[in-house]
N, C-alpha and C. Protein backbone atom coordinates (compact mmCIF):
# COMPACT_ATOMS: atom_id res chain seq x y z
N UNK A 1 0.83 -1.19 0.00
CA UNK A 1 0.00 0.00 0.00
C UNK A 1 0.87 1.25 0.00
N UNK A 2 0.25 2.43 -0.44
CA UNK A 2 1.43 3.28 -0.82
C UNK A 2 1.59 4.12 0.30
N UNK A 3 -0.07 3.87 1.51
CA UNK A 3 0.15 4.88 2.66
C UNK A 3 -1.60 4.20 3.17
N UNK A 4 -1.35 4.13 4.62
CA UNK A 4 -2.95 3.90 5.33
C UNK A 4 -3.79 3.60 5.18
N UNK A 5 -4.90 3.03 4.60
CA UNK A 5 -5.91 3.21 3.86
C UNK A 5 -6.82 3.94 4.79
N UNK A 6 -7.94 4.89 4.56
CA UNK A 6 -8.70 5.53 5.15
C UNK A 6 -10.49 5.17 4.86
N UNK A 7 -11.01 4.71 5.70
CA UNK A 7 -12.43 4.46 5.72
C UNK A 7 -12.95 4.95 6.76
N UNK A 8 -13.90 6.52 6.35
CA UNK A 8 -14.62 6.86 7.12
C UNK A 8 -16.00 7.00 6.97
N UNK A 9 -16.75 6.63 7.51
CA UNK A 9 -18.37 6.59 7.58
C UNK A 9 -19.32 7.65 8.44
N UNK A 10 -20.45 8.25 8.16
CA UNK A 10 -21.01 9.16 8.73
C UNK A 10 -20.37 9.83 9.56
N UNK A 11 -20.52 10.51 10.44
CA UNK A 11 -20.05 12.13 10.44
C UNK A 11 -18.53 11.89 10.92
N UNK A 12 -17.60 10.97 10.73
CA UNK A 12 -16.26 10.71 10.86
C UNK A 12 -16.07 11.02 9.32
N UNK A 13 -16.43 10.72 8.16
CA UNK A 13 -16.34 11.17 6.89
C UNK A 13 -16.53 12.88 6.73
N UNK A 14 -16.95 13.42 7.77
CA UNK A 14 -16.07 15.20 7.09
C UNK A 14 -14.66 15.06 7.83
N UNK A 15 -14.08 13.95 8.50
CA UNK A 15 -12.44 14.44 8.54
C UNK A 15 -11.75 13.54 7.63
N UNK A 16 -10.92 14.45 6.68
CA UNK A 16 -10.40 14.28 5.60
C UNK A 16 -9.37 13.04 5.85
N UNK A 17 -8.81 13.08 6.77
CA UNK A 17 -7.58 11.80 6.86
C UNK A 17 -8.00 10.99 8.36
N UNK A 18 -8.93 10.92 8.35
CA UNK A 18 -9.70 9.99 9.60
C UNK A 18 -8.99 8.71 9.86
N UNK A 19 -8.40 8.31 10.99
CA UNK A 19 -8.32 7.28 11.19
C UNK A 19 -9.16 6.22 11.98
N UNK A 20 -8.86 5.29 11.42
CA UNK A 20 -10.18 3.60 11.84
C UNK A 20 -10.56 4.12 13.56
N UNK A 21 -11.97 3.87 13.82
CA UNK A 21 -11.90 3.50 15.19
C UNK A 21 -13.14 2.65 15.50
N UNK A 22 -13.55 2.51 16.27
CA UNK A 22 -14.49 1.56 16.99
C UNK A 22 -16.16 1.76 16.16
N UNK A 23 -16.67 2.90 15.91
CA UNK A 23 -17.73 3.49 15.28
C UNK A 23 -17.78 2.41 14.04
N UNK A 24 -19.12 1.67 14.12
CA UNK A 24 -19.41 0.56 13.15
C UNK A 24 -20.46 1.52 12.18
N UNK A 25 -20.34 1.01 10.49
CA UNK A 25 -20.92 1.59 9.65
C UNK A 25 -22.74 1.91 10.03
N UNK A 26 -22.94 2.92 9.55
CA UNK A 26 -24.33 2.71 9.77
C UNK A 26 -25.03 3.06 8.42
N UNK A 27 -26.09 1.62 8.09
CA UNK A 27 -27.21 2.31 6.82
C UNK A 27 -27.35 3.79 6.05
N UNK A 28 -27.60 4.08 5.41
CA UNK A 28 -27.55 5.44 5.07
C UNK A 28 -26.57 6.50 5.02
N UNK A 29 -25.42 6.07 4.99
CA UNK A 29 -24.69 7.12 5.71
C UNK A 29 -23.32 7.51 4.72
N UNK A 30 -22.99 8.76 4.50
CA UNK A 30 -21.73 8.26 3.45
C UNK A 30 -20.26 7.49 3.64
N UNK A 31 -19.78 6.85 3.18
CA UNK A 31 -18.73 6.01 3.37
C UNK A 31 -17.35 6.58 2.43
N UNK A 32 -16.59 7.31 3.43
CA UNK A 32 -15.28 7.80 2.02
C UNK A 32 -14.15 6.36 2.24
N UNK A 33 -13.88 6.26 1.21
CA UNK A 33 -12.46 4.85 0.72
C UNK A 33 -11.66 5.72 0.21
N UNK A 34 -10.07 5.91 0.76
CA UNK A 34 -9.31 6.23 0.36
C UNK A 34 -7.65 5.66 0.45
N UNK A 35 -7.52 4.79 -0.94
CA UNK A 35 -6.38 3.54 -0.80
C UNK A 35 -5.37 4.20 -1.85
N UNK A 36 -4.49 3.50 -1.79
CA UNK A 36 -3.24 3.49 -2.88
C UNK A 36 -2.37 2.74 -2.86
N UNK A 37 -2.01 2.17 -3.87
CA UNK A 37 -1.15 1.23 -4.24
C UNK A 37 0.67 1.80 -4.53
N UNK A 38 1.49 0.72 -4.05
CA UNK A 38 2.86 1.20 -4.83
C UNK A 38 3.26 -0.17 -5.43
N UNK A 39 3.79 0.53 -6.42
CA UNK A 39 4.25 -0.84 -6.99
C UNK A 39 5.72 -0.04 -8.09
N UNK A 40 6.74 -1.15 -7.97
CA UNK A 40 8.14 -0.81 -7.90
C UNK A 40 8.77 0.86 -7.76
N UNK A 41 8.39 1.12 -6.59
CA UNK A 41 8.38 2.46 -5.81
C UNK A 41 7.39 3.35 -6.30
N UNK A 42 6.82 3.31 -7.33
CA UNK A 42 5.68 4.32 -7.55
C UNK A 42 4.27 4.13 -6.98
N UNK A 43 3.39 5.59 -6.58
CA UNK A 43 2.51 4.73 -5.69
C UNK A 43 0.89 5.62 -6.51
N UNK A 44 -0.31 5.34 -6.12
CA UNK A 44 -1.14 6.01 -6.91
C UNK A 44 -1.83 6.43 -5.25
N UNK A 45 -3.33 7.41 -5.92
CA UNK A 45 -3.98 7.69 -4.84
C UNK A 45 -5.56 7.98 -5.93
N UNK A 46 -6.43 7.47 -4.99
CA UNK A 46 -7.67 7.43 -5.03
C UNK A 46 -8.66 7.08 -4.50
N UNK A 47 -9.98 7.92 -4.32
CA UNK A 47 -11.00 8.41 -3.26
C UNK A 47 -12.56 7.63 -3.91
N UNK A 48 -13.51 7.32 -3.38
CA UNK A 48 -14.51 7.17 -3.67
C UNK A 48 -15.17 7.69 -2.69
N UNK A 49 -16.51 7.96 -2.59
CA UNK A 49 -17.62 8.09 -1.94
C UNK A 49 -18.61 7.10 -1.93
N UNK A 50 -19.16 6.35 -1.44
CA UNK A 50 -20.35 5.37 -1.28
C UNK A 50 -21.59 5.75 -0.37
N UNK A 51 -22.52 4.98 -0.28
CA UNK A 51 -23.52 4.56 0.64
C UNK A 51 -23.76 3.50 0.56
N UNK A 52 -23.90 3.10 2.12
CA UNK A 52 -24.66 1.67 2.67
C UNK A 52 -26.18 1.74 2.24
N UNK A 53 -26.53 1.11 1.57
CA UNK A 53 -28.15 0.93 1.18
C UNK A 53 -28.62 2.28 0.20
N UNK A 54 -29.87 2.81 0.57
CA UNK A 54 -30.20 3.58 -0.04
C UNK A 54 -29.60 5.14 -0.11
N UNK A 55 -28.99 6.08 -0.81
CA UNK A 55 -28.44 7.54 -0.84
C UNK A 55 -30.31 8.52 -0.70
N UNK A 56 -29.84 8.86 1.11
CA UNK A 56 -31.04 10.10 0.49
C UNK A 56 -30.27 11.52 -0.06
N UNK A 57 -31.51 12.56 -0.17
CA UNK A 57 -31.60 13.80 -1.01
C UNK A 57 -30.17 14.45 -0.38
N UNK A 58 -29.74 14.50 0.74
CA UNK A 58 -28.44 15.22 0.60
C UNK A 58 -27.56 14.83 0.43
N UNK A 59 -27.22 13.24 0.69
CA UNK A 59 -25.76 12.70 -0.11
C UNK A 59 -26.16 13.13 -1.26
N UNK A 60 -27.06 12.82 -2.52
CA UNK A 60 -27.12 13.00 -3.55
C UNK A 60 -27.11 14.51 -4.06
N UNK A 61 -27.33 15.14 -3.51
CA UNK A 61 -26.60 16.66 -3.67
C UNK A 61 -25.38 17.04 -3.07
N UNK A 62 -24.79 16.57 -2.02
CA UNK A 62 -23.47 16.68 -1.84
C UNK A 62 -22.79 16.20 -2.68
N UNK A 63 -23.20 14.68 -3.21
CA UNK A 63 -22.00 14.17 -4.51
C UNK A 63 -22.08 14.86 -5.21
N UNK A 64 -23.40 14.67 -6.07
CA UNK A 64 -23.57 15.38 -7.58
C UNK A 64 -22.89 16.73 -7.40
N UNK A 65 -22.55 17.88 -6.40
CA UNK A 65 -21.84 19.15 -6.52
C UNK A 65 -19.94 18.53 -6.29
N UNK A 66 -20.05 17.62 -5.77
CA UNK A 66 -18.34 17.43 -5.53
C UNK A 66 -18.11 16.81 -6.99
N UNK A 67 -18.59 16.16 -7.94
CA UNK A 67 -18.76 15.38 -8.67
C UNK A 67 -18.90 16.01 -9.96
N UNK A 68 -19.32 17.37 -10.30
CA UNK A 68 -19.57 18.36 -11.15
C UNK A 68 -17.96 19.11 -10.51
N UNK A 69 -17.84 19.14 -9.67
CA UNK A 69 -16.36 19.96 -9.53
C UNK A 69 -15.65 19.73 -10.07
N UNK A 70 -15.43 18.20 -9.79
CA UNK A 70 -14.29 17.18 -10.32
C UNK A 70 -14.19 17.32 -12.00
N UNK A 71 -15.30 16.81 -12.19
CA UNK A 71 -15.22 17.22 -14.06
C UNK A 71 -14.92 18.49 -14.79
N UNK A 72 -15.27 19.40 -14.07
CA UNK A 72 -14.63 20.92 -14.32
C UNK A 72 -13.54 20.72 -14.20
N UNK A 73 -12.82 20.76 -13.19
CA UNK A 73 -11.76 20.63 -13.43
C UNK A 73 -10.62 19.95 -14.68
N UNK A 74 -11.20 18.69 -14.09
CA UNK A 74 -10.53 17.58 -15.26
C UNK A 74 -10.67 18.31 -16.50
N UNK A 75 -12.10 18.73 -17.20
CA UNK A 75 -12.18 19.35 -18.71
C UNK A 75 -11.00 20.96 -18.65
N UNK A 76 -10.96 21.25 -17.86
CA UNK A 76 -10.10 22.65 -17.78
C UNK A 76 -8.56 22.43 -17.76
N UNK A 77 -8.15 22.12 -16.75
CA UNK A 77 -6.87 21.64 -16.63
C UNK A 77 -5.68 21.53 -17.80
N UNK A 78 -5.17 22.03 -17.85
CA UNK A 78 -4.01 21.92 -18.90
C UNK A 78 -2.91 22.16 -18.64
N UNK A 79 -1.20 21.95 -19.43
CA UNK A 79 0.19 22.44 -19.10
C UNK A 79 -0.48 23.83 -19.01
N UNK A 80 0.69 24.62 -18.13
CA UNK A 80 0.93 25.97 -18.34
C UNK A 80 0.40 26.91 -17.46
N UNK A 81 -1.08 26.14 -16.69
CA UNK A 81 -1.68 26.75 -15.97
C UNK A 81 -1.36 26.95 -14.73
N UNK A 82 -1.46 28.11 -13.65
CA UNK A 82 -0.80 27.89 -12.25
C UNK A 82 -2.01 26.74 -11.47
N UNK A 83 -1.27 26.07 -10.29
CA UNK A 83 -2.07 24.99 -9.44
C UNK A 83 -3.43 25.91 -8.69
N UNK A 84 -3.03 26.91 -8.37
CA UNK A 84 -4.18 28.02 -8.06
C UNK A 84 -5.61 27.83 -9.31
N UNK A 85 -5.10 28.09 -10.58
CA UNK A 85 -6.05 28.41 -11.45
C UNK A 85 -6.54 26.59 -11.44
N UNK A 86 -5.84 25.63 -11.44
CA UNK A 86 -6.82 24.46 -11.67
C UNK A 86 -7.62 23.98 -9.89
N UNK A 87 -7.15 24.48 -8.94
CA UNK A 87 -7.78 24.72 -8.27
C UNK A 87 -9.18 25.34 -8.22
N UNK A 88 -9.48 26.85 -8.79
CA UNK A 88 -10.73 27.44 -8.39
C UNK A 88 -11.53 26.78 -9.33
N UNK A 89 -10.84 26.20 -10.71
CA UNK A 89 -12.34 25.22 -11.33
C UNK A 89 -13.03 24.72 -10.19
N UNK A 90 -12.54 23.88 -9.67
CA UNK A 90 -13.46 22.89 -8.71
C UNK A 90 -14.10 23.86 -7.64
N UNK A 91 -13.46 24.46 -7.47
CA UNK A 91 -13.53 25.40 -6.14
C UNK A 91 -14.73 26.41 -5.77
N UNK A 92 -14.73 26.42 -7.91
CA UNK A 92 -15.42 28.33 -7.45
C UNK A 92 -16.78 27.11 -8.06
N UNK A 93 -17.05 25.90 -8.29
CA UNK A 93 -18.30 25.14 -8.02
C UNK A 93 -18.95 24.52 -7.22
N UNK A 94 -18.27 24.41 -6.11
CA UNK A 94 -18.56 24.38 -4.71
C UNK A 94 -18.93 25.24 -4.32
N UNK A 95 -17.98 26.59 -4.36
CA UNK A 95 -18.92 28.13 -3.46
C UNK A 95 -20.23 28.32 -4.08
N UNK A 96 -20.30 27.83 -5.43
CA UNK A 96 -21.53 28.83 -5.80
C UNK A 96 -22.74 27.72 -5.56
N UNK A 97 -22.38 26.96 -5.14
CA UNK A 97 -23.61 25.44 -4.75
C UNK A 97 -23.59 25.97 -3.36
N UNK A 98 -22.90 26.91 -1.95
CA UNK A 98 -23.02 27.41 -1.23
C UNK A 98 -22.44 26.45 -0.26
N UNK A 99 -20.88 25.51 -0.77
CA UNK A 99 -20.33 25.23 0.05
C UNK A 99 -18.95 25.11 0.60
N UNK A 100 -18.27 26.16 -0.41
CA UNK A 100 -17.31 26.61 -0.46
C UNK A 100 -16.53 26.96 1.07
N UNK A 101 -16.60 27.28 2.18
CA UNK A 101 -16.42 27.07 3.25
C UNK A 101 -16.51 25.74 4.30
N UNK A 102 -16.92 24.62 3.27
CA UNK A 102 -16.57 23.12 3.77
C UNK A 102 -15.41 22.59 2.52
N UNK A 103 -15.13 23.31 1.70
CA UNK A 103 -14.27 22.87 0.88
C UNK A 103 -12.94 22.88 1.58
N UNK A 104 -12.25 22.45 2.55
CA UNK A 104 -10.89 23.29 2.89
C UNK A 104 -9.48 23.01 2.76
N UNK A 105 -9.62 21.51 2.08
CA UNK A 105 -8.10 21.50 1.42
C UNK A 105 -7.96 21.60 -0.02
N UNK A 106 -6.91 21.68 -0.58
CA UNK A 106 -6.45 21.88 -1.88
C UNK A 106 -6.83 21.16 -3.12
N UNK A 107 -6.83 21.46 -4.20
CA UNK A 107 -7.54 20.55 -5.49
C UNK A 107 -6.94 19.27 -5.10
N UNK A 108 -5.26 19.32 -5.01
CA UNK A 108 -4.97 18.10 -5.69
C UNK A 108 -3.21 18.06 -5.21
N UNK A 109 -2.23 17.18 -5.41
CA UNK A 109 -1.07 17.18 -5.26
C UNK A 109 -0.65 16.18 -6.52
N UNK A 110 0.62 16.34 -6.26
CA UNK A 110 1.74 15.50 -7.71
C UNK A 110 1.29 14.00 -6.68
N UNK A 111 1.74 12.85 -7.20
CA UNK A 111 1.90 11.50 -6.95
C UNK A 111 3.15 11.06 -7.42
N UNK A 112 4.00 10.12 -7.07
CA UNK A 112 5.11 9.59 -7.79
C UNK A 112 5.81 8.47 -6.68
N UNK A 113 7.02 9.23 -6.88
CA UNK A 113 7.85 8.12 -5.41
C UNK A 113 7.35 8.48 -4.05
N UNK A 114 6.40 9.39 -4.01
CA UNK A 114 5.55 10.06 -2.71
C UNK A 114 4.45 10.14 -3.13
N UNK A 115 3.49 9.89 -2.05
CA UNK A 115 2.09 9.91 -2.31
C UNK A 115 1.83 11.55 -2.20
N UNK A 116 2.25 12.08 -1.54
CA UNK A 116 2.37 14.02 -1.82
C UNK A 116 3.34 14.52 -2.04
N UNK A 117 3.39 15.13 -2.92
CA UNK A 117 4.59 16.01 -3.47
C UNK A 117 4.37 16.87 -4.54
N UNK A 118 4.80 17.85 -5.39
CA UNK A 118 5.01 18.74 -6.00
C UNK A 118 4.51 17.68 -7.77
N UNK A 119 4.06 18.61 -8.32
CA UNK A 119 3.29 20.41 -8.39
C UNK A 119 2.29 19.62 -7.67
N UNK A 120 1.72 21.25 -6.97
CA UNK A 120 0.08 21.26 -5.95
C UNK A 120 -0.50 22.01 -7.20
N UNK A 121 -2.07 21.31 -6.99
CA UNK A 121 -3.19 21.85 -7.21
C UNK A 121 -3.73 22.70 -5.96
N UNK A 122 -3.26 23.59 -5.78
CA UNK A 122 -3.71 24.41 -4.51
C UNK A 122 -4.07 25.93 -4.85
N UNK A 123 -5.23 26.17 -3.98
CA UNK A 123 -5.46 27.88 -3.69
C UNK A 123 -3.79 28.42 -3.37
N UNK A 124 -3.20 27.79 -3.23
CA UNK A 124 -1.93 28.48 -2.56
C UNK A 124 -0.91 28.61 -3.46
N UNK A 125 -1.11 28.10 -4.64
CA UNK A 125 -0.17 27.62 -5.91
C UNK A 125 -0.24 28.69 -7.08
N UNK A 126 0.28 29.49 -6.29
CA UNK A 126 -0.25 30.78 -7.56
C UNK A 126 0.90 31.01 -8.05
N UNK A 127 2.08 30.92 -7.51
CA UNK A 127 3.18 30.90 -8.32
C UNK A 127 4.04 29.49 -9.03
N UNK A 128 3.58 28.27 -9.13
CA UNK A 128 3.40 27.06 -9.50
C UNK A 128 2.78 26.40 -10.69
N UNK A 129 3.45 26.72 -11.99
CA UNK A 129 2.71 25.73 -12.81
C UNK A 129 2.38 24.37 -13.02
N UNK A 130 1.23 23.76 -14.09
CA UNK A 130 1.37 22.52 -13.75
C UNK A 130 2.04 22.26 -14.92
N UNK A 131 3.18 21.82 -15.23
CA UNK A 131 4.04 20.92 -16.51
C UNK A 131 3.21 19.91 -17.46
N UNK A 132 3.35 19.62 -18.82
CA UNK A 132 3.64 18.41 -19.44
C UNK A 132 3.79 17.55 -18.46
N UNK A 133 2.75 16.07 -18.35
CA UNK A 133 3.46 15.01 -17.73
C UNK A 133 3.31 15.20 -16.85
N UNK A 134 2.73 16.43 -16.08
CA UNK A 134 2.16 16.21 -14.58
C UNK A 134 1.42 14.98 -14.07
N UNK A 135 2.07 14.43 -13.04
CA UNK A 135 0.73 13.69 -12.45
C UNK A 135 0.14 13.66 -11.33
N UNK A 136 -1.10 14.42 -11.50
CA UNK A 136 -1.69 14.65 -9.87
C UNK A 136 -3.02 14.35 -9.77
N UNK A 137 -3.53 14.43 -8.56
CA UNK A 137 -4.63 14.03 -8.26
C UNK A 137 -5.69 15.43 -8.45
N UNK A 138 -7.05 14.76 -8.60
CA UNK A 138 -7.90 15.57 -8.48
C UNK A 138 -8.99 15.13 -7.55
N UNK A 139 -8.99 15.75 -6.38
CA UNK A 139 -9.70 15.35 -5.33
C UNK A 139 -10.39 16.68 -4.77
N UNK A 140 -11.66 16.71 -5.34
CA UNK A 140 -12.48 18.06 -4.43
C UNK A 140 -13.34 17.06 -3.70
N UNK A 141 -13.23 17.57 -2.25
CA UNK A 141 -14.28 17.29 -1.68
C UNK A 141 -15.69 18.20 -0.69
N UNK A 142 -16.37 17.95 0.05
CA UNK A 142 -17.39 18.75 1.00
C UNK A 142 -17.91 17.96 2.07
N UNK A 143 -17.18 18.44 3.39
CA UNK A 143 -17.06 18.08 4.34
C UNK A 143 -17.94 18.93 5.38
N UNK A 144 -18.98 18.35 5.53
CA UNK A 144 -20.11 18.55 6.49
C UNK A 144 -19.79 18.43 8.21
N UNK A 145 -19.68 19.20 9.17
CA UNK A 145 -19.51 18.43 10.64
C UNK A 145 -20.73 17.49 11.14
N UNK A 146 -20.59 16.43 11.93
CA UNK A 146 -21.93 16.27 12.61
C UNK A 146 -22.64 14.78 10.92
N UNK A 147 -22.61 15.35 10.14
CA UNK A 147 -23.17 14.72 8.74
C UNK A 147 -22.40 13.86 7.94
N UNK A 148 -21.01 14.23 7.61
CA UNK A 148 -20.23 13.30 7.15
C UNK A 148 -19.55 14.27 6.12
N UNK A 149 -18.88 13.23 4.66
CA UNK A 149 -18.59 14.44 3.77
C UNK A 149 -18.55 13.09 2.74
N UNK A 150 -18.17 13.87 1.56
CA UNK A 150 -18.14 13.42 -0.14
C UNK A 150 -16.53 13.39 -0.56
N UNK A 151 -16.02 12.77 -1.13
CA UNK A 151 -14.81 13.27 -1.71
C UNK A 151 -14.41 11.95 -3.07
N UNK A 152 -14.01 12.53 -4.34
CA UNK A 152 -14.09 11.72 -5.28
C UNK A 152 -12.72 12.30 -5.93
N UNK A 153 -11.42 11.49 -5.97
CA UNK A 153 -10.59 11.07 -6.18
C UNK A 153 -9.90 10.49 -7.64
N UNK A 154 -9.59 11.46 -8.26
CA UNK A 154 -8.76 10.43 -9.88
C UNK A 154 -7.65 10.98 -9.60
N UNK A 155 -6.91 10.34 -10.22
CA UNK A 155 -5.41 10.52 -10.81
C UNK A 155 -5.23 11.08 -12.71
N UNK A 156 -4.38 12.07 -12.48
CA UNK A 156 -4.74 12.74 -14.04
C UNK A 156 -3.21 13.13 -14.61
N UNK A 157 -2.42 13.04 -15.65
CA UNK A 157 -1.73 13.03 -16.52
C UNK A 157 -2.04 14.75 -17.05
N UNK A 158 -0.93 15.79 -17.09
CA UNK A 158 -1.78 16.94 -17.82
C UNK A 158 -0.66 16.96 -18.80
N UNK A 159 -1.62 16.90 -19.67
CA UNK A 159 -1.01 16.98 -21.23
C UNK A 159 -0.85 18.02 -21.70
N UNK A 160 -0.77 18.83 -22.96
CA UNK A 160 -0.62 20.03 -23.58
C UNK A 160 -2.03 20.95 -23.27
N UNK A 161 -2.79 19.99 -23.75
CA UNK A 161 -4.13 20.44 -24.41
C UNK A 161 -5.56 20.24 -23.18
N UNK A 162 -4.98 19.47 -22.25
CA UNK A 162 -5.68 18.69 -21.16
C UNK A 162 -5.61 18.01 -20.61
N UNK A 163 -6.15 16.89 -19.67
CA UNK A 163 -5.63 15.68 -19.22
C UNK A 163 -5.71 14.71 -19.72
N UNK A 164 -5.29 13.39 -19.03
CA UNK A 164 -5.68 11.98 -19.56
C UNK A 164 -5.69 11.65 -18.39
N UNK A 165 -6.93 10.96 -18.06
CA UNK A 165 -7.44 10.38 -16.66
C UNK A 165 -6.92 8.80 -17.02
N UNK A 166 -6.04 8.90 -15.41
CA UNK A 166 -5.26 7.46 -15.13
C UNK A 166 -6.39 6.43 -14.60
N UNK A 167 -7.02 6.81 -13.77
CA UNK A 167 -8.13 5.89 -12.80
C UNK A 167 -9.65 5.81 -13.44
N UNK A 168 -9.71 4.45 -13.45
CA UNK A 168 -11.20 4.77 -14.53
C UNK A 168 -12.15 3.17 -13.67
N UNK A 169 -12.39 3.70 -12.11
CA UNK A 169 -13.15 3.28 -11.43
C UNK A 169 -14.38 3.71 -11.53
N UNK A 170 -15.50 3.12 -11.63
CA UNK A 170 -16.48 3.90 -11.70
C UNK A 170 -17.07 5.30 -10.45
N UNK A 171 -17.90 6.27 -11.07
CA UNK A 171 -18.05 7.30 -9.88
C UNK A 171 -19.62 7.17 -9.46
């Protein structure tokens, strides 16, 4: 494994790097999976969101807005751009769904011989382009207290023109 695996379920799922504890899944509730593999020192990273049984009306609007982020992004994204600018794709579609203040870590980071490392997809990356051959993650998520949170996870290649999505798990 390339680092921890993370499974958090109802309202332990708005903390982003949660670790396991005693709290057994419950029906209804969102479930974040977050694993990665290494294999001959290189390692990947990727997020899903689930539900146990049936998704009511606000998981299904919490995904569908983390989930519309994600694809903004991905369609935007290109060499050349600072990590800031592929950041507010996702970003500025969260604020305007009115949850931009549960959004609070960064688009995305590089992957390689480290599961974090350089170039960031970050609000903070304004002086940081992303290269040819980047490979980073794209992970927006919305993290609710008390409720849980969403977070959906690819790995992306940025090419000249755009990306090429590495992870093709279903969402």
């Amino acid at each position: 494994l390339a680092f921890e695996t993370i499974v958090a379920s109802g309202p332990n799922a708005a903390l982003p790097h949660y670790h396991a504890g005693p709290r057994p899944v419950q029906e209804g509730e969102p479930i974040t999976i977050d694993w990665g593999a290494e294999i001959d020192g290189y390692r990947s990273d990727l997020t899903r969101t689930i539900v146990l049984g049936q998704a009511d009306a606000k998981f299904r609007e919490v995904y569908d807005i983390v989930l519309k982020a994600q694809l903004t992004a991905i369609n935007n994204i290109k060499a050349g751009i600072t990590g800031k600018e592929a950041d507010a794709f996702a970003r500025d579609v969260i604020t305007a769904a009115g949850y931009g203040e549960y959004f609070g870590h960064s688009l995305g980071h590089g992957v390689g011989l480290a599961t974090h490392e350089g170039p960031r997809a970050s609000f903070m990356a304004d002086d940081e382009r992303l290269p040819i051959g980047a490979l980073i993650t794209v992970e927006p998520g919305i993290y609710l207290p008390g409720w849980g949170g969403v977070r959906i996870e690819d790995m992306i290649v940025v090419t000249e023109n755009g990306v090429e999505v590495l992870s093709h798990l279903p969402k």
